[in-house]
N, C-alpha and C. Protein backbone atom coordinates (compact mmCIF):
# COMPACT_ATOMS: atom_id res chain seq x y z
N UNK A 1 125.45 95.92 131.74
CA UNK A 1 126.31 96.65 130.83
C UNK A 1 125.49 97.66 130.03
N UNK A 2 125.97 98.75 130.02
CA UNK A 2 124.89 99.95 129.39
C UNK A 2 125.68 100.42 128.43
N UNK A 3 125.20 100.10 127.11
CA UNK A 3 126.12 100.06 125.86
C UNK A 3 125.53 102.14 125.33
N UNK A 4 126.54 102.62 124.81
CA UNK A 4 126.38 103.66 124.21
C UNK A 4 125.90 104.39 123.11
N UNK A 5 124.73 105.45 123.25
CA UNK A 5 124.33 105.57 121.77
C UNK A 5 125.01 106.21 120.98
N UNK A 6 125.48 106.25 119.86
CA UNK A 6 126.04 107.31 118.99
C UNK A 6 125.13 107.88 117.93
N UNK A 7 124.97 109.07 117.81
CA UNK A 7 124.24 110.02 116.98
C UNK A 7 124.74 110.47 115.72
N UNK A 8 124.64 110.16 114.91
CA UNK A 8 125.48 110.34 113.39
C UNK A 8 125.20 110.58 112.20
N UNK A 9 125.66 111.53 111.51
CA UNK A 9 125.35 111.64 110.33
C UNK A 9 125.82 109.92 109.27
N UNK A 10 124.88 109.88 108.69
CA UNK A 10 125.09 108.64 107.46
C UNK A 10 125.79 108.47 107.10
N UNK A 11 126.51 108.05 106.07
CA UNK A 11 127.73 107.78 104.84
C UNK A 11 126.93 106.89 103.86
N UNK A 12 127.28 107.01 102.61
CA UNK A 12 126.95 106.17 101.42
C UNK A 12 127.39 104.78 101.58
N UNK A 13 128.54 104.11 102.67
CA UNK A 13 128.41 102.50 103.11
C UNK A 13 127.17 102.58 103.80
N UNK A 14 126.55 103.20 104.64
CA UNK A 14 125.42 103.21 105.46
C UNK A 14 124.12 102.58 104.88
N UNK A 15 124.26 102.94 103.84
CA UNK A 15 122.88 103.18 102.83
C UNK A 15 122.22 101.70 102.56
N UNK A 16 123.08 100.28 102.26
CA UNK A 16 122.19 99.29 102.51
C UNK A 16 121.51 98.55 104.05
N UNK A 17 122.40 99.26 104.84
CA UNK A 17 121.81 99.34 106.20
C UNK A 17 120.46 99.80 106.40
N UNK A 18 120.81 100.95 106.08
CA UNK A 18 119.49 102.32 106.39
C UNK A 18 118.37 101.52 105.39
N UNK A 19 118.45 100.87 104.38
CA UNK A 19 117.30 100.42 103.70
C UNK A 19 116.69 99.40 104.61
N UNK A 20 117.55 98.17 105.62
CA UNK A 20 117.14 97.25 105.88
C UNK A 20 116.51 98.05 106.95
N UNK A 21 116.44 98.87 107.80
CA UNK A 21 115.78 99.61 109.29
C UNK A 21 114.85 100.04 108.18
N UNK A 22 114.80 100.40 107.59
CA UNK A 22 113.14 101.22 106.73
C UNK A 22 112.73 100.33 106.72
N UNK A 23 113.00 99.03 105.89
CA UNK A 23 111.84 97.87 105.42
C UNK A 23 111.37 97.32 106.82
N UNK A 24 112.37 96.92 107.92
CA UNK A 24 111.79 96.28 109.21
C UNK A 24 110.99 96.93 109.78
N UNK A 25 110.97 98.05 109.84
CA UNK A 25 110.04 99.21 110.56
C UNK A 25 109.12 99.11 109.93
N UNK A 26 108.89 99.41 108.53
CA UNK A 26 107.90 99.95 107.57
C UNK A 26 106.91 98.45 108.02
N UNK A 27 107.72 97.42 107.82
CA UNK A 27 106.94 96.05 107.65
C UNK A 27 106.07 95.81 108.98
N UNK A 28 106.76 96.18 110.67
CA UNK A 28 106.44 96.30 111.76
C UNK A 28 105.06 97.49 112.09
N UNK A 29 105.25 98.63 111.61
CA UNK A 29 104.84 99.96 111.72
C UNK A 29 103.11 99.68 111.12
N UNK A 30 103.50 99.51 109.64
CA UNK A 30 102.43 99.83 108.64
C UNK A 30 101.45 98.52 108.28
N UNK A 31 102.14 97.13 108.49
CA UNK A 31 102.26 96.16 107.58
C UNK A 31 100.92 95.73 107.97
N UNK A 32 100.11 95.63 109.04
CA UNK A 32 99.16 95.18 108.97
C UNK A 32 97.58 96.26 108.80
N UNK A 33 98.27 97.68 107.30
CA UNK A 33 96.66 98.34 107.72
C UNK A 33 97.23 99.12 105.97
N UNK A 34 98.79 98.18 105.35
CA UNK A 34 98.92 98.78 103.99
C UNK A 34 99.57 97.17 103.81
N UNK A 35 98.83 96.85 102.49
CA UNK A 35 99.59 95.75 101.96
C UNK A 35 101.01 95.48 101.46
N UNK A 36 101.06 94.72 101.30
CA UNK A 36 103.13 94.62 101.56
C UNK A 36 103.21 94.62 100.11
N UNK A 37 102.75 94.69 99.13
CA UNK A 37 103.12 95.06 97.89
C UNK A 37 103.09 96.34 97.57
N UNK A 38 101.92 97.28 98.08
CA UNK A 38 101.85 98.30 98.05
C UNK A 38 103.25 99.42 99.08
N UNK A 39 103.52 98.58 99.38
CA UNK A 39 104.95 98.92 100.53
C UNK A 39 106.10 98.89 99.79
N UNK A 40 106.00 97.81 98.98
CA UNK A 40 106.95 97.35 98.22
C UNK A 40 107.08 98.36 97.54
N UNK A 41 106.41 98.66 96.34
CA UNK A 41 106.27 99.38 95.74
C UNK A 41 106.64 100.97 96.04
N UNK A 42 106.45 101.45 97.21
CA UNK A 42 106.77 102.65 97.61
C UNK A 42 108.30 102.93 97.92
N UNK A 43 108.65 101.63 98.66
CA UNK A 43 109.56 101.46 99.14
C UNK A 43 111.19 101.58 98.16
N UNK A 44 110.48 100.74 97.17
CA UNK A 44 111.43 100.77 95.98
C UNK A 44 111.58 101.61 95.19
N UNK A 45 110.39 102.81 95.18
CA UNK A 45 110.73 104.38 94.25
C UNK A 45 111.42 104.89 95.27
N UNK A 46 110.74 104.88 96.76
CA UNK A 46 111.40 106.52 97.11
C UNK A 46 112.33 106.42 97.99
N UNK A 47 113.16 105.09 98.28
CA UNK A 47 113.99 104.70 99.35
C UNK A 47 115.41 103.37 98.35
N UNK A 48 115.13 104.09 97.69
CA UNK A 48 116.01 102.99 96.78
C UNK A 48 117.03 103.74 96.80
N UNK A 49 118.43 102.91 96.54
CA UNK A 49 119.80 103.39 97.11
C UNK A 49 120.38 104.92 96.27
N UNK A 50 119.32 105.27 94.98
CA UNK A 50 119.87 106.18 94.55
C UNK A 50 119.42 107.63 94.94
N UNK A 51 117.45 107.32 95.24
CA UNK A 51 117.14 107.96 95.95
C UNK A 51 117.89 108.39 97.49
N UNK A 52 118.08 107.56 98.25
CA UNK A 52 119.02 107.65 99.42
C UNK A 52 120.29 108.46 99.50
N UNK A 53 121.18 108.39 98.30
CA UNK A 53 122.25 108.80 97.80
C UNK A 53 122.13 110.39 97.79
N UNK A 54 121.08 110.86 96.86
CA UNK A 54 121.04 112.23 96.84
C UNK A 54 120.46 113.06 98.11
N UNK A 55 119.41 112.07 98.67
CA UNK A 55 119.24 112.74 100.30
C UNK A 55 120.87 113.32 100.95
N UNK A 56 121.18 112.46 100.72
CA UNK A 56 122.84 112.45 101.17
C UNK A 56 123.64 113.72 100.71
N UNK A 57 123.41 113.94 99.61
CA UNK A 57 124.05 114.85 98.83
C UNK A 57 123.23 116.38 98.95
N UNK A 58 122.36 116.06 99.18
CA UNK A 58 121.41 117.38 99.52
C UNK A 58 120.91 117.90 100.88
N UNK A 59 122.03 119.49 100.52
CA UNK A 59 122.33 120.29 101.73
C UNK A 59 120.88 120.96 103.18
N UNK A 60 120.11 120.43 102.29
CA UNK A 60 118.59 121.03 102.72
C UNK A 60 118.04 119.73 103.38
N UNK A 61 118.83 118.51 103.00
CA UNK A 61 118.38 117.37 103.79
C UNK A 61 119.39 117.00 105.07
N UNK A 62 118.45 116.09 105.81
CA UNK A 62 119.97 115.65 107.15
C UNK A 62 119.43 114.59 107.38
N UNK A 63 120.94 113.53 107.07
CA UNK A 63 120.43 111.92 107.17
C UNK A 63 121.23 111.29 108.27
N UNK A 64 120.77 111.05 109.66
CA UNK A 64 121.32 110.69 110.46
C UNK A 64 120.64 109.51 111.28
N UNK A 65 121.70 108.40 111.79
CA UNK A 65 121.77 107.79 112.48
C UNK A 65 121.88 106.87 113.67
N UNK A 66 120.93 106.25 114.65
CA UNK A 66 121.77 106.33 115.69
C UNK A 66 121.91 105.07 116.02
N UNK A 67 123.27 104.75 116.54
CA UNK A 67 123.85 103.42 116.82
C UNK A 67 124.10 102.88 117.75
N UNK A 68 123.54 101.94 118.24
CA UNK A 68 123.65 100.67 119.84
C UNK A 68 124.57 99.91 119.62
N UNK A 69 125.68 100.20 120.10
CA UNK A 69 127.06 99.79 119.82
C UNK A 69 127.07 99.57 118.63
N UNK A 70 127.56 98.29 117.49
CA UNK A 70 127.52 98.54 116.71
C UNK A 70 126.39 98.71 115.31
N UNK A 71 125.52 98.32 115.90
CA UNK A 71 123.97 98.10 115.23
C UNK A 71 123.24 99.74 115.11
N UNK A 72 123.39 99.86 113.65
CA UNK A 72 122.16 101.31 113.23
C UNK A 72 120.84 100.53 113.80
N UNK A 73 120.17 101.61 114.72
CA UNK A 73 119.23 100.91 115.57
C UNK A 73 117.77 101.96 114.65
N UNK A 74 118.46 103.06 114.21
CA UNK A 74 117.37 103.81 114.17
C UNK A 74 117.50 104.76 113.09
N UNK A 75 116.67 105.43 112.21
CA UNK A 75 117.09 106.71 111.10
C UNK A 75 116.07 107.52 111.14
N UNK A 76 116.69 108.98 110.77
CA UNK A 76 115.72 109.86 110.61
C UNK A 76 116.02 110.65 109.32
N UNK A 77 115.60 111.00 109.09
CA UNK A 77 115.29 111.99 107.51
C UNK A 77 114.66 113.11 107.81
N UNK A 78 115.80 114.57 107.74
CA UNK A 78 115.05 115.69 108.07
C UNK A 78 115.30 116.51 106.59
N UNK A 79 114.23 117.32 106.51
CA UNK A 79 114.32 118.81 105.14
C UNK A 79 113.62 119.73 105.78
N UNK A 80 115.01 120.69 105.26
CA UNK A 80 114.48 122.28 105.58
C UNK A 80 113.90 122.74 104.51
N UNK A 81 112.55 123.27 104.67
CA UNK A 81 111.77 123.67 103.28
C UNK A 81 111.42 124.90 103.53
N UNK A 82 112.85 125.57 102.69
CA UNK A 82 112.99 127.02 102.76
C UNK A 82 111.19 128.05 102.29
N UNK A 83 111.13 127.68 101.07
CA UNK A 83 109.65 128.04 101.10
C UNK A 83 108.69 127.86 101.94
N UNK A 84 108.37 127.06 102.62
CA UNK A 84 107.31 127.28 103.74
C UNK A 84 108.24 127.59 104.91
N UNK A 85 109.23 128.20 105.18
CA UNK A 85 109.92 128.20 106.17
C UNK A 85 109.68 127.38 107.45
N UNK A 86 109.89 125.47 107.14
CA UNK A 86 109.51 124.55 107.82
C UNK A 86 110.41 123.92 107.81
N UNK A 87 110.57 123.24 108.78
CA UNK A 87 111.87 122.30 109.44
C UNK A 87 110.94 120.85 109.37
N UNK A 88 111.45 120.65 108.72
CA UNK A 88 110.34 118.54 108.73
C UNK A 88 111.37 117.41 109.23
N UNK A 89 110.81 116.55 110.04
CA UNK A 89 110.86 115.11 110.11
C UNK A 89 110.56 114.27 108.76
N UNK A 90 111.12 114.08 108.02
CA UNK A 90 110.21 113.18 106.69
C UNK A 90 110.28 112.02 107.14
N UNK A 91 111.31 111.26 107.96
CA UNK A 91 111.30 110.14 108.13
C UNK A 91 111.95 109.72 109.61
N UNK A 92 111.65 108.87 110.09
CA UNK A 92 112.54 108.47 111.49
C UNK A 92 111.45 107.15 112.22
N UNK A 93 112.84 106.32 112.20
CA UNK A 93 112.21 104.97 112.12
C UNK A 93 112.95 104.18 113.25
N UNK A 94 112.53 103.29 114.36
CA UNK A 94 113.27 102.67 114.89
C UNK A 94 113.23 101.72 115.18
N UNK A 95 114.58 100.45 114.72
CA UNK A 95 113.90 99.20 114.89
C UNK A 95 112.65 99.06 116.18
N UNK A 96 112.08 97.81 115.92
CA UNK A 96 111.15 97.46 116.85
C UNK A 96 112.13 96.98 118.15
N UNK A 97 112.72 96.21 118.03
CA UNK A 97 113.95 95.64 118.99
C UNK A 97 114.22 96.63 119.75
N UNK A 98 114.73 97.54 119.39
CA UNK A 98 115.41 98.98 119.80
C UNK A 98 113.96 100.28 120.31
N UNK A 99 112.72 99.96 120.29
CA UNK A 99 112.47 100.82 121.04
C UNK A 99 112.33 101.11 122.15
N UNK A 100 111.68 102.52 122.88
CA UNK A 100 111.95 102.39 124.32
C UNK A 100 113.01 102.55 124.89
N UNK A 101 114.00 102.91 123.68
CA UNK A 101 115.50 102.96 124.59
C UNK A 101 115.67 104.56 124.48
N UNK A 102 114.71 105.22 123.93
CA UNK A 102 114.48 106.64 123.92
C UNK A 102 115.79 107.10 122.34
N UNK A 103 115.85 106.20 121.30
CA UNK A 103 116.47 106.86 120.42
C UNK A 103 115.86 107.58 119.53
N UNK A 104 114.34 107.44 119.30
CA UNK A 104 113.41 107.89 118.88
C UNK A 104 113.38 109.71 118.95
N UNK A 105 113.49 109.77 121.02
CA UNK A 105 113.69 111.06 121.14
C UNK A 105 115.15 111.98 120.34
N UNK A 106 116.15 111.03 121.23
CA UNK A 106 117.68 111.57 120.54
C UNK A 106 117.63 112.42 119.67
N UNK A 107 116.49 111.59 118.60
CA UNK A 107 116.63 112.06 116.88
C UNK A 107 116.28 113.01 117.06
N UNK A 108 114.86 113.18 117.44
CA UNK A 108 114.01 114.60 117.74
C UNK A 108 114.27 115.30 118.03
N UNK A 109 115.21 114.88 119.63
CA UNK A 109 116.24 116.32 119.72
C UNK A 109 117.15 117.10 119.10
N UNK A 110 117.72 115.96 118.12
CA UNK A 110 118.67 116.65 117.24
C UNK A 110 118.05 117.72 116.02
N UNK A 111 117.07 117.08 115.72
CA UNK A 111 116.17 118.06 114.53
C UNK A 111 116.03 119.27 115.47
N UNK A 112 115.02 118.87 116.93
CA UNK A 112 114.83 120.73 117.17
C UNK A 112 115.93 121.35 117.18
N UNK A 113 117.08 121.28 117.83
CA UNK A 113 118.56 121.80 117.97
C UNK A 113 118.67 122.11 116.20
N UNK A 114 118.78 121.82 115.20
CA UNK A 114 118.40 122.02 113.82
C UNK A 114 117.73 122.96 113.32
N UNK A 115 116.50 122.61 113.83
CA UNK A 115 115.30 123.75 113.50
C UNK A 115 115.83 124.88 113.85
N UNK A 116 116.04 124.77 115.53
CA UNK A 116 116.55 126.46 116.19
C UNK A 116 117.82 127.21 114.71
N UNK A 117 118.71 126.04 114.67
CA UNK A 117 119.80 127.13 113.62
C UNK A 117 119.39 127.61 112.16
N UNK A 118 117.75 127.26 112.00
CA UNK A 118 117.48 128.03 111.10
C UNK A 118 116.63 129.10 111.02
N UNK A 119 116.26 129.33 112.31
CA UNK A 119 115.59 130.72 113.38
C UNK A 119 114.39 129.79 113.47
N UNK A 120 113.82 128.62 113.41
CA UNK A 120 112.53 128.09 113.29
C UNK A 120 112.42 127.25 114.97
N UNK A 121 111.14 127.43 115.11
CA UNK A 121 110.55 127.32 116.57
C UNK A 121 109.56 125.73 116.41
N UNK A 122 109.97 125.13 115.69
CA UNK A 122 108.57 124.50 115.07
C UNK A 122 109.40 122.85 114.51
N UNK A 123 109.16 121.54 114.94
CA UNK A 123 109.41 120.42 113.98
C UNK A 123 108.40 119.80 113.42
N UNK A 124 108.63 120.04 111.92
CA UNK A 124 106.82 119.35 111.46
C UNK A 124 107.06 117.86 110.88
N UNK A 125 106.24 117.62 111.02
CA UNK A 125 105.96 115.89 110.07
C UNK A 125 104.42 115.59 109.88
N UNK A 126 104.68 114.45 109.52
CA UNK A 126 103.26 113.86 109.31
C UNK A 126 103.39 112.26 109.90
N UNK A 127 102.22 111.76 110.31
CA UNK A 127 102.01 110.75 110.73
C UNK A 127 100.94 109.79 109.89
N UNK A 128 101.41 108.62 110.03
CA UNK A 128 99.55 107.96 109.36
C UNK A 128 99.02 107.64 110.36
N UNK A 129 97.61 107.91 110.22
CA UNK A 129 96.93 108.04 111.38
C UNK A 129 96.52 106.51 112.20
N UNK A 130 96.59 105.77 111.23
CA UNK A 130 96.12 103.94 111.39
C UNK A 130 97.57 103.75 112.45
N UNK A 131 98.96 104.32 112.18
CA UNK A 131 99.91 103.68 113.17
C UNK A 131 99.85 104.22 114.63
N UNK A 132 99.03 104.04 115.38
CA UNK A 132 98.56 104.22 116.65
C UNK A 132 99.47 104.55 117.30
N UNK A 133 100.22 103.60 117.50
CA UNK A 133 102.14 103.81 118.45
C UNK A 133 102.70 104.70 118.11
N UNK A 134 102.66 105.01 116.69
CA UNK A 134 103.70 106.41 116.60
C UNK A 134 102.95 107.43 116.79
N UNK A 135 101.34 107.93 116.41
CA UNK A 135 100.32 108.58 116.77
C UNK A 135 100.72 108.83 118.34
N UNK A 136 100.40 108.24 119.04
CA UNK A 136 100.57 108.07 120.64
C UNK A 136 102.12 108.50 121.13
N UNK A 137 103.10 108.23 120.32
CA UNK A 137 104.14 108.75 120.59
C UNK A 137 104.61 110.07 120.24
N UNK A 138 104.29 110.57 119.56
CA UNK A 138 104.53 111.86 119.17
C UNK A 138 103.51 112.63 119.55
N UNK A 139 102.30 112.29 120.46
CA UNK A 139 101.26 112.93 121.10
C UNK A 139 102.21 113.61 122.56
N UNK A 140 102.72 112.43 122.76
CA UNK A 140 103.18 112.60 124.54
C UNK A 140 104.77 113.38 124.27
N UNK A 141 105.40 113.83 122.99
CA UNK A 141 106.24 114.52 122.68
C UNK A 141 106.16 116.13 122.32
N UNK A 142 104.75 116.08 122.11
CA UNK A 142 104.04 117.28 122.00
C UNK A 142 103.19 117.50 121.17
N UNK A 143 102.84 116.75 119.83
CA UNK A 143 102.32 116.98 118.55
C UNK A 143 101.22 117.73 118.93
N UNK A 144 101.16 119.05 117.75
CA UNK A 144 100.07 119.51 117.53
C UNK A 144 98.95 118.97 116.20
N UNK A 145 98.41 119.05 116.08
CA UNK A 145 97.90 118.17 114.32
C UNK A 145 96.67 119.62 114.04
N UNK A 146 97.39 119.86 113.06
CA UNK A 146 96.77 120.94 112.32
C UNK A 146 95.74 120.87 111.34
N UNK A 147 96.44 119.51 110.39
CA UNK A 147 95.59 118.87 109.80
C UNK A 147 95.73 117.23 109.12
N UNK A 148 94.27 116.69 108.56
CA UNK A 148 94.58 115.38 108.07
C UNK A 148 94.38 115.46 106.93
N UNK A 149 95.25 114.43 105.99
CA UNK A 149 95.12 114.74 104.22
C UNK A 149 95.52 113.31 103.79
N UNK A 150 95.24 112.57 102.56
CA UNK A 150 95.15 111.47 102.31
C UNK A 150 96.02 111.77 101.68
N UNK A 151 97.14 109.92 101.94
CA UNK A 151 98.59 109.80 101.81
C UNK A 151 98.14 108.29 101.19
N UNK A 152 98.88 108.37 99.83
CA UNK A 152 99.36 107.13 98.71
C UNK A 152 100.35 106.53 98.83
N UNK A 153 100.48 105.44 99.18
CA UNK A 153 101.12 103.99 99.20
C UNK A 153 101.10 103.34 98.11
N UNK A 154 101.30 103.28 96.95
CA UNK A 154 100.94 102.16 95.92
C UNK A 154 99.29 102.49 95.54
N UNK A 155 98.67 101.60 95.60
CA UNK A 155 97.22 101.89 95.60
C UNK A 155 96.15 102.29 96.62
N UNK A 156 96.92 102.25 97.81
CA UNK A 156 96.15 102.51 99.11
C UNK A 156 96.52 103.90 99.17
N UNK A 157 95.32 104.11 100.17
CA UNK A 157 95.31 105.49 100.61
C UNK A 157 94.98 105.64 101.68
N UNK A 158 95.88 106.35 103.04
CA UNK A 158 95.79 106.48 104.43
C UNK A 158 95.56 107.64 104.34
N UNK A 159 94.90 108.01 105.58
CA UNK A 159 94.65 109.31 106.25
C UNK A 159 96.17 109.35 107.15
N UNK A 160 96.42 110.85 106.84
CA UNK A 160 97.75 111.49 107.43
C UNK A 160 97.61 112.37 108.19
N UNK A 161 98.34 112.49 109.85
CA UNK A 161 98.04 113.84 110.71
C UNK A 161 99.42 114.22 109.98
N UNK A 162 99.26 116.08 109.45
CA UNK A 162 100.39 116.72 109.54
C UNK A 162 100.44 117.79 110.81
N UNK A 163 101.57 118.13 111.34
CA UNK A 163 101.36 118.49 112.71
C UNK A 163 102.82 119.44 112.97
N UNK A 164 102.70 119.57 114.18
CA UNK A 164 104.64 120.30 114.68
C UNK A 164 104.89 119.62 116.26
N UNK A 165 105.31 119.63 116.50
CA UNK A 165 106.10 120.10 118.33
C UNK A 165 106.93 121.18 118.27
N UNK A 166 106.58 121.90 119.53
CA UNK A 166 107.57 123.08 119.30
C UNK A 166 108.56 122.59 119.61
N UNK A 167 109.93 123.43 119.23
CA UNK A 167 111.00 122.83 119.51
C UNK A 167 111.63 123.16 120.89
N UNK A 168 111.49 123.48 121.31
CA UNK A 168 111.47 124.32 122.98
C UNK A 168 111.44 122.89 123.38
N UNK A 169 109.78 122.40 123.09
CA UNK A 169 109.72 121.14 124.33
C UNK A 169 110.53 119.73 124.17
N UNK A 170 111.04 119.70 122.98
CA UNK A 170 111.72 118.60 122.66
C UNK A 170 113.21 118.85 123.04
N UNK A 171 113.48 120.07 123.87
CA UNK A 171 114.48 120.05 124.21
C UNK A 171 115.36 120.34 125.34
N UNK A 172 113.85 120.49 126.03
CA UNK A 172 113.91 120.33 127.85
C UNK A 172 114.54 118.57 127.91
N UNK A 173 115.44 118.69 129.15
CA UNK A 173 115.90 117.64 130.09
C UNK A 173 116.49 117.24 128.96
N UNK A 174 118.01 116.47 128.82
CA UNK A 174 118.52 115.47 128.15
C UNK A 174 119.46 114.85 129.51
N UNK A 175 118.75 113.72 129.66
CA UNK A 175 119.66 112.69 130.71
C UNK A 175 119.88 111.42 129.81
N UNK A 176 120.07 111.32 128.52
CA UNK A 176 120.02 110.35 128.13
C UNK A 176 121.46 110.30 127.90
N UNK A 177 122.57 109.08 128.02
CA UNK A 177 124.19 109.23 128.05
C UNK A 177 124.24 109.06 126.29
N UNK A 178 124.30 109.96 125.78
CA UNK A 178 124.85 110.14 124.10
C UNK A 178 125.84 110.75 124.14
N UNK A 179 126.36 110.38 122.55
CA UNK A 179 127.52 111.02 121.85
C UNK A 179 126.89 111.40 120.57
N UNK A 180 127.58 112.40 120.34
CA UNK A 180 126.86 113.45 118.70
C UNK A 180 128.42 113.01 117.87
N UNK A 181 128.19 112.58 116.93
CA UNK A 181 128.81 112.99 115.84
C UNK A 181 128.54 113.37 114.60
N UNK A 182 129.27 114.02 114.27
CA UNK A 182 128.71 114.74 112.56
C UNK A 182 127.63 115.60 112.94
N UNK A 183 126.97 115.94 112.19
CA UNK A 183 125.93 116.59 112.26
C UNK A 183 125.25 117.15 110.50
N UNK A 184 124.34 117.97 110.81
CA UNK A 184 123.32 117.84 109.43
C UNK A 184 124.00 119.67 108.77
């Protein structure tokens, strides 16, 4: 049985969902190279439901979802940052359960398709460099890494690749069976 992905913009019921996929990820992702208080701590300024709320509310942000039947499997967090005329990934997370099922890409695709409608050729983010898997995954997606700059967690401090893929390549071939709804 090959259950269907759906691609979606958020809603404010969404939002204690979308916290529990950050913490499982974050805890999966990070947990063994940033201490879980120091997680904590991050977690609870900049992902707390009010913070979340105004992502929501703010037109320069796009908070979308994607869903394995009925389970949010995955989130991403994009901003257009009109001043550097940059299209960012800030966030995109997918359960551990759920990877490999290529929703990871979905998202990606949806940002470059994004990027393009704001004349931009380019999806940037940053990575920490200690999470190898996502390092490695966004290598074989295209990442360029321009540069590394130290990123605060609580009291820790990781080294960060900031980087792009063009958006061109993230948007060759889609054989993956999706549905779009909403959009950013």
């Amino acid at each position: 049985m090959v259950t269907e992905t759906l691609y979606r913009t958020w809603c404010e019921d969404d939002i204690p969902l979308i916290r529990d996929v950050l913490w499982r990820t974050w805890v999966s992702s990070m947990g063994s190279f940033i201490p879980r208080d120091d997680l904590g701590a991050y977690f609870a300024e900049h992902y707390n439901p009010q913070v979340l709320f105004a992502r929501l509310c703010d037109p320069e942000v796009g908070c979308m979802v994607a869903e394995v039947g009925p389970t949010i499997a995955a989130v991403e967090i994009t901003r257009m940052a009109r001043e550097e005329q940059r299209f960012y990934v800030s966030s995109l997370y997918v359960l551990p359960e759920f990877q490999s099922m290529g929703l990871g890409r979905g998202l990606m695709k949806l940002a470059a398709a994004n990027a393009k409608q704001y004349g931009l050729d380019r999806v940037w983010l940053g990575v920490m460099v200690q999470n190898v898997q996502a390092v490695e995954w966004y290598r074989k997606l295209g990442l360029q890494v321009v540069e590394e700059l130290p990123f605060q967690m609580g009291k820790t401090v990781v080294n960060h690749y900031i980087g792009f893929i063009p958006a061109d390549k993230l948007l060759i071939g889609d054989s993956q069976n999706t549905s779009l709804s909403g959009g950013q």
